[in-house]
N, C-alpha and C. Protein backbone atom coordinates (compact mmCIF):
# COMPACT_ATOMS: atom_id res chain seq x y z
N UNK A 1 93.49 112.40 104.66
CA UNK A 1 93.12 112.22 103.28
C UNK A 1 91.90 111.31 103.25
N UNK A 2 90.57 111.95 102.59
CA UNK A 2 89.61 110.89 102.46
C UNK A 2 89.70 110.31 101.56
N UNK A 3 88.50 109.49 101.23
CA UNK A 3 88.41 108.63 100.00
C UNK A 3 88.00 109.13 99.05
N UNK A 4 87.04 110.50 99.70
CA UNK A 4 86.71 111.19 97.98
C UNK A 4 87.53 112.03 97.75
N UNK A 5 88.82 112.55 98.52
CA UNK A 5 89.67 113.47 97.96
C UNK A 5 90.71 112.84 96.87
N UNK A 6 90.64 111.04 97.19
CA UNK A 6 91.50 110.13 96.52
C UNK A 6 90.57 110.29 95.33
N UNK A 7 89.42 109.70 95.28
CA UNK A 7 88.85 109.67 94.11
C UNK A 7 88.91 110.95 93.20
N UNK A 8 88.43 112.29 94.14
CA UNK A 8 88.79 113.66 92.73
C UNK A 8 90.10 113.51 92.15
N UNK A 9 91.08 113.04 92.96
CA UNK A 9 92.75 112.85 92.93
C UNK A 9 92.61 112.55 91.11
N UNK A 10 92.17 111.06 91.32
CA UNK A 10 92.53 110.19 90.10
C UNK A 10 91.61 110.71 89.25
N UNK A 11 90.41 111.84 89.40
CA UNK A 11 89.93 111.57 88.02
C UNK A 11 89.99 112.77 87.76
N UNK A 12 89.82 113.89 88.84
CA UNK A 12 90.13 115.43 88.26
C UNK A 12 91.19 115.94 89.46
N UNK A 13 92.83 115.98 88.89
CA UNK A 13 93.19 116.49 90.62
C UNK A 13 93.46 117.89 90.83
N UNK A 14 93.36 118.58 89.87
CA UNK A 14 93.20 120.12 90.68
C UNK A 14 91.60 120.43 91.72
N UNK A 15 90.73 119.86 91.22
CA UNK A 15 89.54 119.59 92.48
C UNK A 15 90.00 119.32 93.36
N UNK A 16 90.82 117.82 93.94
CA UNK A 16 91.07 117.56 94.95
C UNK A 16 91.91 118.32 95.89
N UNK A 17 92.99 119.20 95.05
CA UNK A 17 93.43 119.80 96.21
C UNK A 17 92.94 121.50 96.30
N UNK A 18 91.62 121.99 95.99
CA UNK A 18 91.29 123.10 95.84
C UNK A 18 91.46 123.55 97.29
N UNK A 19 90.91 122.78 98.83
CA UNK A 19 91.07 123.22 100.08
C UNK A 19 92.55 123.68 100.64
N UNK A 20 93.66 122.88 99.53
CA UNK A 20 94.90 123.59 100.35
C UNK A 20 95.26 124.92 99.62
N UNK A 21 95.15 125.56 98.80
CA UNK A 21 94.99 127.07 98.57
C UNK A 21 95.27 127.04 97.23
N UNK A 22 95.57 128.33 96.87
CA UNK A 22 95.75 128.51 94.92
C UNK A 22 96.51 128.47 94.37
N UNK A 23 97.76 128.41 95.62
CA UNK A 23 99.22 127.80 94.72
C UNK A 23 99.36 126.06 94.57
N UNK A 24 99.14 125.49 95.16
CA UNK A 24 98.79 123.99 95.28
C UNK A 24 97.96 123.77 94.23
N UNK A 25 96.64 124.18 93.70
CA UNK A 25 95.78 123.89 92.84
C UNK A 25 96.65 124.34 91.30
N UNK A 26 97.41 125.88 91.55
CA UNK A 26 98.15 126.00 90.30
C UNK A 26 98.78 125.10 89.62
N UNK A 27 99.77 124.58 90.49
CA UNK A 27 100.89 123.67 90.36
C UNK A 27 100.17 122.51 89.63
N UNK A 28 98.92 121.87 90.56
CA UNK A 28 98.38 120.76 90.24
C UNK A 28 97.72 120.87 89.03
N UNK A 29 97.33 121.80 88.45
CA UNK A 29 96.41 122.18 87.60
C UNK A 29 97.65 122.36 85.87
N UNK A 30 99.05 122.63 86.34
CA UNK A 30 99.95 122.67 85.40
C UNK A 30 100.56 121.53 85.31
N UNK A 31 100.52 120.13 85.99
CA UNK A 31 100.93 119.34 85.73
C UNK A 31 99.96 118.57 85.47
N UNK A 32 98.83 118.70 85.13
CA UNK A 32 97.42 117.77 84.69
C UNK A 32 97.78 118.19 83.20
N UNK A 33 98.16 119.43 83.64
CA UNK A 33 97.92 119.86 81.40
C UNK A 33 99.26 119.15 80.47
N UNK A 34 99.96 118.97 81.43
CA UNK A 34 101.16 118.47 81.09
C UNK A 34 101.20 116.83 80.79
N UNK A 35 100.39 116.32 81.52
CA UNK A 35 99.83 114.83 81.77
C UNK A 35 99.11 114.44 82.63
N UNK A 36 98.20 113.26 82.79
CA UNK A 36 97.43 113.13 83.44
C UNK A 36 98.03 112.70 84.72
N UNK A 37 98.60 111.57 84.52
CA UNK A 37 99.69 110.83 85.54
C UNK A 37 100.44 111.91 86.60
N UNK A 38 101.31 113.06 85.95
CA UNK A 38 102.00 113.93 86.98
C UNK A 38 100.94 114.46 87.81
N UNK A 39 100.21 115.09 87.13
CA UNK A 39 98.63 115.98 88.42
C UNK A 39 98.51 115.25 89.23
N UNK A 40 98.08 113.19 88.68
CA UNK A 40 97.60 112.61 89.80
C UNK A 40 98.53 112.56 90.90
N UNK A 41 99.52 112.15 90.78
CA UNK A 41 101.08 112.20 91.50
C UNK A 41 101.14 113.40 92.42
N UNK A 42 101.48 114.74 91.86
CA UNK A 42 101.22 115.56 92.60
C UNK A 42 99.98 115.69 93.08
N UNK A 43 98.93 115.72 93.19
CA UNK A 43 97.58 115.96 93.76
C UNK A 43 97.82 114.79 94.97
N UNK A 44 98.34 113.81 94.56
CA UNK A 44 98.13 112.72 95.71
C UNK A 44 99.44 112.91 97.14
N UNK A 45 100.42 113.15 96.32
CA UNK A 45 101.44 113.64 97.02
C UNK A 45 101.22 115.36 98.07
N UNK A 46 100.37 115.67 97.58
CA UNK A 46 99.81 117.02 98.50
C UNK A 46 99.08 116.54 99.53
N UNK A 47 97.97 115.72 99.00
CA UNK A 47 96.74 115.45 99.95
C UNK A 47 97.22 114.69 101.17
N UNK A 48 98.33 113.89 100.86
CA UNK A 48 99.20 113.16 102.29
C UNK A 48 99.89 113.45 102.81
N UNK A 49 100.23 115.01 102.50
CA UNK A 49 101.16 115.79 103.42
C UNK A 49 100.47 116.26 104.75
N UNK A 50 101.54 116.04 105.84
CA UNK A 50 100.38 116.45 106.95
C UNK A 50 100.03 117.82 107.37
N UNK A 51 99.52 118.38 107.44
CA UNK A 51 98.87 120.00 107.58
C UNK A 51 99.47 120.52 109.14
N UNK A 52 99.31 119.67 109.75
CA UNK A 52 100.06 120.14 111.47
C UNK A 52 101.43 120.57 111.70
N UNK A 53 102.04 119.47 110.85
CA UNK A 53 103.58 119.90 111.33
C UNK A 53 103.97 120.84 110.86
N UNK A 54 105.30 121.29 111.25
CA UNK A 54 105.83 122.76 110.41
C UNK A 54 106.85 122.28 110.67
C-alpha cells in the first residue's frame, strides 16, 4: 500500500482501488454513495489486503 493509494483512499476511494479489478471498485464505489466514511473503510481495508496469499 503506498502513500498515494492512502491519499486517493481518503479523498476519492473508488480511485484508489481501481488496480484491484471492477468488483472491488463496485463495492467501493457503493459504499462512498452510501457515506463517505464506509468507502474510506472499505477502500482502505482492500488496499492492505495482501495480493500473494491465497
Amino acid at each position: 500500500m503506498s502513500c498515494l493509494q492512502v491519499i486517493l483512499a481518503i479523498i476519492f476511494p473508488p480511485l484508489a482501488v481501481i488496480d484491484r479489478g471492477c468488483g472491488s471498485m463496485l463495492i467501493v464505489f457503493l459504499l462512498t454513495l452510501c457515506g463517505w466514511v464506509p468507502g474510506v473503510i472499505a477502500a482502505l481495508i482492500i488496499l492492505n489486503k495482501n495480493t500473494n496469499s491465497k
